[in-house]
Protein backbone atom coordinates (compact mmCIF):
# COMPACT_ATOMS: atom_id res chain seq x y z
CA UNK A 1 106.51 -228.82 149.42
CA UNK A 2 104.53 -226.07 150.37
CA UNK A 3 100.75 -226.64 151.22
CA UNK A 4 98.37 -224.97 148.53
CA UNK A 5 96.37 -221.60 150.22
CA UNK A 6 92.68 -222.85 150.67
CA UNK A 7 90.18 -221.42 148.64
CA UNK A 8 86.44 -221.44 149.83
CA UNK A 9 84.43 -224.00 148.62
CA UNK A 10 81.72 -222.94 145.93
CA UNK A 11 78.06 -222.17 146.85
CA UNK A 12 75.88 -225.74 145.99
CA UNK A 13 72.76 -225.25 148.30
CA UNK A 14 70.22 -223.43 145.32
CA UNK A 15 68.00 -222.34 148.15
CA UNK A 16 70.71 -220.36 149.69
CA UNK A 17 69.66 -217.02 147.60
CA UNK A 18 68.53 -214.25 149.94
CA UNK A 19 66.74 -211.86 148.80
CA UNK A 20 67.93 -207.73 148.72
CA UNK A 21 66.67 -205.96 151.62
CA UNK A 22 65.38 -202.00 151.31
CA UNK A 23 68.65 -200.50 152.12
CA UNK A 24 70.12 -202.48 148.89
CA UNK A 25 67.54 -201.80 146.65
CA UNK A 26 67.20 -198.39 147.66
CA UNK A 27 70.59 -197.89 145.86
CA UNK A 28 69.84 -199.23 143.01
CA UNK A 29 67.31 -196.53 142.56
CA UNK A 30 69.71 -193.94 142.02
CA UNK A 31 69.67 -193.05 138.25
CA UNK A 32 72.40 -191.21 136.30
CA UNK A 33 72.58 -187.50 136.45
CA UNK A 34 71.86 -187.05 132.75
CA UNK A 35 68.45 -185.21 132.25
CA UNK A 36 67.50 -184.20 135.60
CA UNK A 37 65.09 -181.39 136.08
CA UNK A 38 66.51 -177.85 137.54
CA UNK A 39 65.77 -177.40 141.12
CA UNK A 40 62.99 -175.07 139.79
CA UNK A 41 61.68 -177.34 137.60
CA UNK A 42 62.12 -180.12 140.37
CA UNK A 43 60.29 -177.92 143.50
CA UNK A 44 57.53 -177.65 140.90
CA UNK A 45 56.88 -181.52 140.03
CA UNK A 46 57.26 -182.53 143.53
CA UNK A 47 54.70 -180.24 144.25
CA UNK A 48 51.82 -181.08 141.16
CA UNK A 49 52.81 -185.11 142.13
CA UNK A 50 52.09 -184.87 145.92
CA UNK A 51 48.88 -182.93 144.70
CA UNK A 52 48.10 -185.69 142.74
CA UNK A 53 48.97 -188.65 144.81
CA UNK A 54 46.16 -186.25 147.46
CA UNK A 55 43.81 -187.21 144.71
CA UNK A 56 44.42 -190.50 144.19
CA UNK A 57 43.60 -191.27 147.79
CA UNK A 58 39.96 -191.67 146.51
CA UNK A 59 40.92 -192.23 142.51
CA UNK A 60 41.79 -195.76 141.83
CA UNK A 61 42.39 -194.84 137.95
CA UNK A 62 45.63 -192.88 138.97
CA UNK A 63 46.61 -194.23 141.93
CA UNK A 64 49.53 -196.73 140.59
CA UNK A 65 50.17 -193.45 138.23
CA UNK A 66 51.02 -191.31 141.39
CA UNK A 67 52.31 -193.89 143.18
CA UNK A 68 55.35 -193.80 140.92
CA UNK A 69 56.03 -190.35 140.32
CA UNK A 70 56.61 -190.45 144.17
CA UNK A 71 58.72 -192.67 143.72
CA UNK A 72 60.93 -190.19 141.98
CA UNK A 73 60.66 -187.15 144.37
CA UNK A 74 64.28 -187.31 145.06
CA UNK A 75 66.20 -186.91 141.54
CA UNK A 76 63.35 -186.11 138.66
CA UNK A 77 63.91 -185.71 135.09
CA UNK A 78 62.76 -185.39 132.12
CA UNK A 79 61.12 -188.71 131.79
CA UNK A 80 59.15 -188.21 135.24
CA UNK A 81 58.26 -184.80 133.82
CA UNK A 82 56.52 -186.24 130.49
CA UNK A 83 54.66 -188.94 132.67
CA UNK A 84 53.61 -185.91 135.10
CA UNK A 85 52.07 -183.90 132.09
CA UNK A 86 50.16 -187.47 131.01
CA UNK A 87 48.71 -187.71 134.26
CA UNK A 88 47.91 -184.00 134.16
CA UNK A 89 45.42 -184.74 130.56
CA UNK A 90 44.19 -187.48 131.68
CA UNK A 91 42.53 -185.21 134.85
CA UNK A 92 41.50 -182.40 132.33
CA UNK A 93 39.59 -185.24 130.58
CA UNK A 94 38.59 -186.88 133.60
CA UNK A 95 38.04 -184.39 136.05
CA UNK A 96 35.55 -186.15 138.55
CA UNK A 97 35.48 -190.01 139.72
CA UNK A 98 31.89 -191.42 141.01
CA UNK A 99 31.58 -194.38 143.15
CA UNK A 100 27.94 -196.22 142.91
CA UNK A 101 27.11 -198.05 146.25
CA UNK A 102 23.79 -200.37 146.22
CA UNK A 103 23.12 -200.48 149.83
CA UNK A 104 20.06 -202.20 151.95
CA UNK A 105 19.15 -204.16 148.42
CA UNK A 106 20.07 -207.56 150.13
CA UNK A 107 22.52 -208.67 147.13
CA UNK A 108 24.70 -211.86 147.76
CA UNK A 109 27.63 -211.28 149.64
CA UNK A 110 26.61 -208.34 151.35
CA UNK A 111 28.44 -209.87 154.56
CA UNK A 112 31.45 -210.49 152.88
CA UNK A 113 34.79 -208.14 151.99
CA UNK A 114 35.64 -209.08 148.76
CA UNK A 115 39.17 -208.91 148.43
CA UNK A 116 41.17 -208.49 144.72
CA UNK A 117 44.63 -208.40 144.97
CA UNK A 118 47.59 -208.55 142.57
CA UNK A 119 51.67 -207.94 141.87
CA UNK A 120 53.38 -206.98 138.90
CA UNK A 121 56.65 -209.17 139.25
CA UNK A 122 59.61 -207.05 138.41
CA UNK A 123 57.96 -203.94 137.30
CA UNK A 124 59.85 -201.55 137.51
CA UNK A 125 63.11 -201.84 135.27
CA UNK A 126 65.68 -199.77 136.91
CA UNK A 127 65.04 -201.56 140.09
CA UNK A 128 63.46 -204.88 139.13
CA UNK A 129 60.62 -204.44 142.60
CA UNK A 130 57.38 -205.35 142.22
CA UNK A 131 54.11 -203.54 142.74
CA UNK A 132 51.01 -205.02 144.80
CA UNK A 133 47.63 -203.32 144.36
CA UNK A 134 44.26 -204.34 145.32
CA UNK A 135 40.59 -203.25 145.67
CA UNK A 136 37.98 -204.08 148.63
CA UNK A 137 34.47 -204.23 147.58
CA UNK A 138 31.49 -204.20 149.40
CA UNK A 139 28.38 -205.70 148.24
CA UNK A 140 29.65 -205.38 144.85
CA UNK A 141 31.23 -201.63 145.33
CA UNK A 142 34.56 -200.03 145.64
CA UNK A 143 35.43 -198.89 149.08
CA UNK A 144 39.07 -198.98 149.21
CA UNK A 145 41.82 -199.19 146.81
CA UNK A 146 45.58 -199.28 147.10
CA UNK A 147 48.99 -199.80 145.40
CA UNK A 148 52.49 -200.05 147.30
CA UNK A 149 55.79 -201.00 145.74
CA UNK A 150 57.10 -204.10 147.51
CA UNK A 151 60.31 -203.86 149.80
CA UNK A 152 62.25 -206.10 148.71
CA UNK A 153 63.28 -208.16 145.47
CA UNK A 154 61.23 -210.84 144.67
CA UNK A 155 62.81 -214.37 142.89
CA UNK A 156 59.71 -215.52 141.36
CA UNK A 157 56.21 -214.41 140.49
CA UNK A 158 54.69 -216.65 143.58
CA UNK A 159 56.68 -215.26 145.83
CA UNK A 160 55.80 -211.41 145.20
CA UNK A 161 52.30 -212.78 144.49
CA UNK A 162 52.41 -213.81 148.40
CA UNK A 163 53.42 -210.38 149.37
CA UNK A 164 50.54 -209.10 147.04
CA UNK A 165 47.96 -211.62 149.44
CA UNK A 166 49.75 -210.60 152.52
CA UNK A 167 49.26 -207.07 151.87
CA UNK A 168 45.33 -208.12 151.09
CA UNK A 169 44.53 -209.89 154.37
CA UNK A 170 46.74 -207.18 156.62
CA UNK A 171 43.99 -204.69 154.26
CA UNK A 172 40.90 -206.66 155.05
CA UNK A 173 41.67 -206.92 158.79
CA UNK A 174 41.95 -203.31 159.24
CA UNK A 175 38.66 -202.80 157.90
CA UNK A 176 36.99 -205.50 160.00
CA UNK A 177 38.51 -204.14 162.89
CA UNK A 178 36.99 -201.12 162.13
CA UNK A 179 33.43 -202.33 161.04
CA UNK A 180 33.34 -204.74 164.32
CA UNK A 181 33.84 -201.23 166.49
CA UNK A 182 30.53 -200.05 164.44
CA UNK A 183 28.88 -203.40 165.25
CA UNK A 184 28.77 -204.55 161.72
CA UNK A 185 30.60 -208.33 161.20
CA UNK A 186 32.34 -209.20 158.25
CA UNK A 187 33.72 -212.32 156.40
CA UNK A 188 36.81 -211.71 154.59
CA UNK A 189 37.38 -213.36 151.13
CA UNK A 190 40.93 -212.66 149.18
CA UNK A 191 40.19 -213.52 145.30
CA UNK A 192 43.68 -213.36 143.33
CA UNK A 193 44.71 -214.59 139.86
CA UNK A 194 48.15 -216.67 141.26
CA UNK A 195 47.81 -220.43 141.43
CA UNK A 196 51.23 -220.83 143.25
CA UNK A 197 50.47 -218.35 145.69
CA UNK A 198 47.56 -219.50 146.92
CA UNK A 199 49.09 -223.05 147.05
CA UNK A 200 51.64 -221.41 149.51
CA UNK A 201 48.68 -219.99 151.56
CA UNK A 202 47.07 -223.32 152.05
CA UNK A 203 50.23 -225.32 152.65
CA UNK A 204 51.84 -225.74 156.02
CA UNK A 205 56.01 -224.43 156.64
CA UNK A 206 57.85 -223.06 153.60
CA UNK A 207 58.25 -225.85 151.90
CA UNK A 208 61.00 -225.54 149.23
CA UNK A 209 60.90 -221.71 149.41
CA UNK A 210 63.44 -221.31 152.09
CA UNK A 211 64.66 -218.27 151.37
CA UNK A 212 61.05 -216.46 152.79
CA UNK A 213 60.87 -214.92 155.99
CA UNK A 214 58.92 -216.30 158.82
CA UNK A 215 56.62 -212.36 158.23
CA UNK A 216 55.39 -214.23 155.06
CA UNK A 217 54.10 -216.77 155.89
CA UNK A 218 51.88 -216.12 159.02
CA UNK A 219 49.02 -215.92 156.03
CA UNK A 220 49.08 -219.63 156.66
CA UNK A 221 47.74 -219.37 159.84
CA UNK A 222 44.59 -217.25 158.77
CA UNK A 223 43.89 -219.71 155.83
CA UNK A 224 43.78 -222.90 158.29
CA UNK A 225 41.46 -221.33 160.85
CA UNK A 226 39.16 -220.06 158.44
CA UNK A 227 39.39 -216.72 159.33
CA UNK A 228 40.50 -216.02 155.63
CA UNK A 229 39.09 -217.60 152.43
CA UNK A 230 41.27 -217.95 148.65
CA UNK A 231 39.42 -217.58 145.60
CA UNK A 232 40.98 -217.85 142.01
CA UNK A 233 39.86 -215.48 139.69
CA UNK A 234 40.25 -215.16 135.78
CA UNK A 235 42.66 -212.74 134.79
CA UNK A 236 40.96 -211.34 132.52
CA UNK A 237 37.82 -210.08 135.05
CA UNK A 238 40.93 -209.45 137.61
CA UNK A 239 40.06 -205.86 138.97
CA UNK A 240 43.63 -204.88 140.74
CA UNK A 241 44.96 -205.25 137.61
CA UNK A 242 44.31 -201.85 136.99
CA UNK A 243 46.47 -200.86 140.55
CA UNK A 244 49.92 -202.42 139.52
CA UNK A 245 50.70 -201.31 136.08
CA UNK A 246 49.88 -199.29 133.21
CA UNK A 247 46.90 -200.71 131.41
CA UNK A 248 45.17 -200.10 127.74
CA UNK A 249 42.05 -197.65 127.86
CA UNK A 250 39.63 -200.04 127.42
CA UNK A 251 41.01 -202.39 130.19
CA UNK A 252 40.79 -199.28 132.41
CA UNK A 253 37.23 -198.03 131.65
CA UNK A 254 36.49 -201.94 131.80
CA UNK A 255 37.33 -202.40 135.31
CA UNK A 256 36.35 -199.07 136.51
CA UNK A 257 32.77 -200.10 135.42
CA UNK A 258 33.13 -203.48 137.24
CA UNK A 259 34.39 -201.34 140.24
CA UNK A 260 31.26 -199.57 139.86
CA UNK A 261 33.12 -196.62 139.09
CA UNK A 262 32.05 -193.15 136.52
CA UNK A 263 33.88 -190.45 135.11
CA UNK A 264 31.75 -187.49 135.27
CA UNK A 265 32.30 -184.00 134.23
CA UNK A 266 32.66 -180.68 135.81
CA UNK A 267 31.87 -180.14 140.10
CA UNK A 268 29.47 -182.14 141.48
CA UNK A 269 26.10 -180.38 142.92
CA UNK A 270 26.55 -180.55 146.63
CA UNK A 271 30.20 -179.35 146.15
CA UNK A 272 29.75 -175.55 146.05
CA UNK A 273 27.01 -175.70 149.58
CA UNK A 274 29.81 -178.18 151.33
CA UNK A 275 32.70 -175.53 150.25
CA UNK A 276 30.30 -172.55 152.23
CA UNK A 277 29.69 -170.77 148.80
């Protein structure tokens, strides 16, 4: 009798999912051709979206706005069009962006980067990749912002919330790098919503998450030394919030005015003398 062909044995380990690296994803970002602009049409929004994502290098409101109309530079339609004209009224009602700093009043952690961070799991629904934002304050103001859409796929909401605290510290470093050049030292204090993630921080190894790259985890190290700090925060007075999706009105104007931030109209005074008019 003739010995049965071998089959391969099924897949039992349910930590052996690995997660889809750029190249994979990238694919999957490739819509259908139905409803794409003309290369007119196309050369135009490319160019009103990279002016746009100029702006939101000091506008937190739109910068997880321009962040994904980049994201479509390479085949936009219709729908990128419509979000394009969007962003365009919300400028013409919201033409200037003020940032209020409080300096040399002596106000509690004025030694201190405060850190907010957080992820939308799964955002974006063509793709399923998740978007990390997060704003750096300084005694109580806004002095960077930022919103990135994550490499890779993540399998759960602690495990993109990790990338989201990753990004934070690798953002508060730079920063203290910089301020220690102009002889100023800071602390550095990371305040997210994500109870799981921050029990990753604080834990030693990977625990059951063995599907996470060695890169994640060296967050670990900065936790146990002290040279980072974890703070939970409600998410309800959760600032980045505001960097990783679209949000209501009034949860935008709401954490604009705990960022410290004003929507003014028209040019502001010293802009006309620092243009050479």
């Amino acid at each position: 009798m003739a010995a049965l062909p071998r089959t391969k044995p099924a897949q039992s380990n349910k930590y052996a999912v690995k997660r889809q690296g750029a190249k994979a994803v990238k694919k999957m970002e490739k819509v259908s051709d139905t409803y794409l602009l003309s290369p007119e049409d196309a050369t135009m929004f490319r160019a009103l979206s990279a002016r746009g994502n100029y702006l939101a290098q000091d506008r937190p409101d739109i910068n997880f706005a321009t962040k994904e109309l980049c994201r479509e530079f390479s085949r936009p339609n219709r729908n990128s069009y419509q979000r394009l004209k969007r962003l365009g009224r919300y400028l013409i009602g919201k033409p200037r962006l003020v940032y209020k700093y409080d300096w040399g009043k002596g106000a509690p952690g004025a030694d201190t980067l405060e850190i907010f961070v957080d992820t939308d799991l799964a955002g974006c629904k063509e793709t399923r990749r998740s978007t990390s934002g997060g704003l750096c304050f300084l005694n109580g103001s806004n002095i960077k912002s930022w919103a990135k859409t994550q490499t890779t796929l993540a399998l759960s909401s602690g495990e993109a919330e990790l990338h989201g605290i990753c990004a934070g510290i690798a953002q508060g470093l730079g920063l203290q790098s910089v301020a220690r050049d102009l002889g100023f030292q800071y602390d550095i204090c990371i305040h997210t919503d994500a109870t799981a993630a921050i029990g990753m921080c604080r834990r030693r190894g990977m625990g059951k998450l063995r599907h996470l790259d060695v890169t994640d985890l060296w967050c670990q190290e900065k936790v146990r030394t002290g040279a980072v700090s974890l703070v939970k925060v409600a998410g309800s007075h959760h600032p980045a919030d505001i960097m990783t999706k679209y949000v209501p009105r009034e949860i935008l104007e709401k954490m604009m005015k705990t960022s410290k931030l004003a929507a003014r109209e028209g040019r502001a005074a010293c802009a006309p003398a620092a243009a050479g008019a």
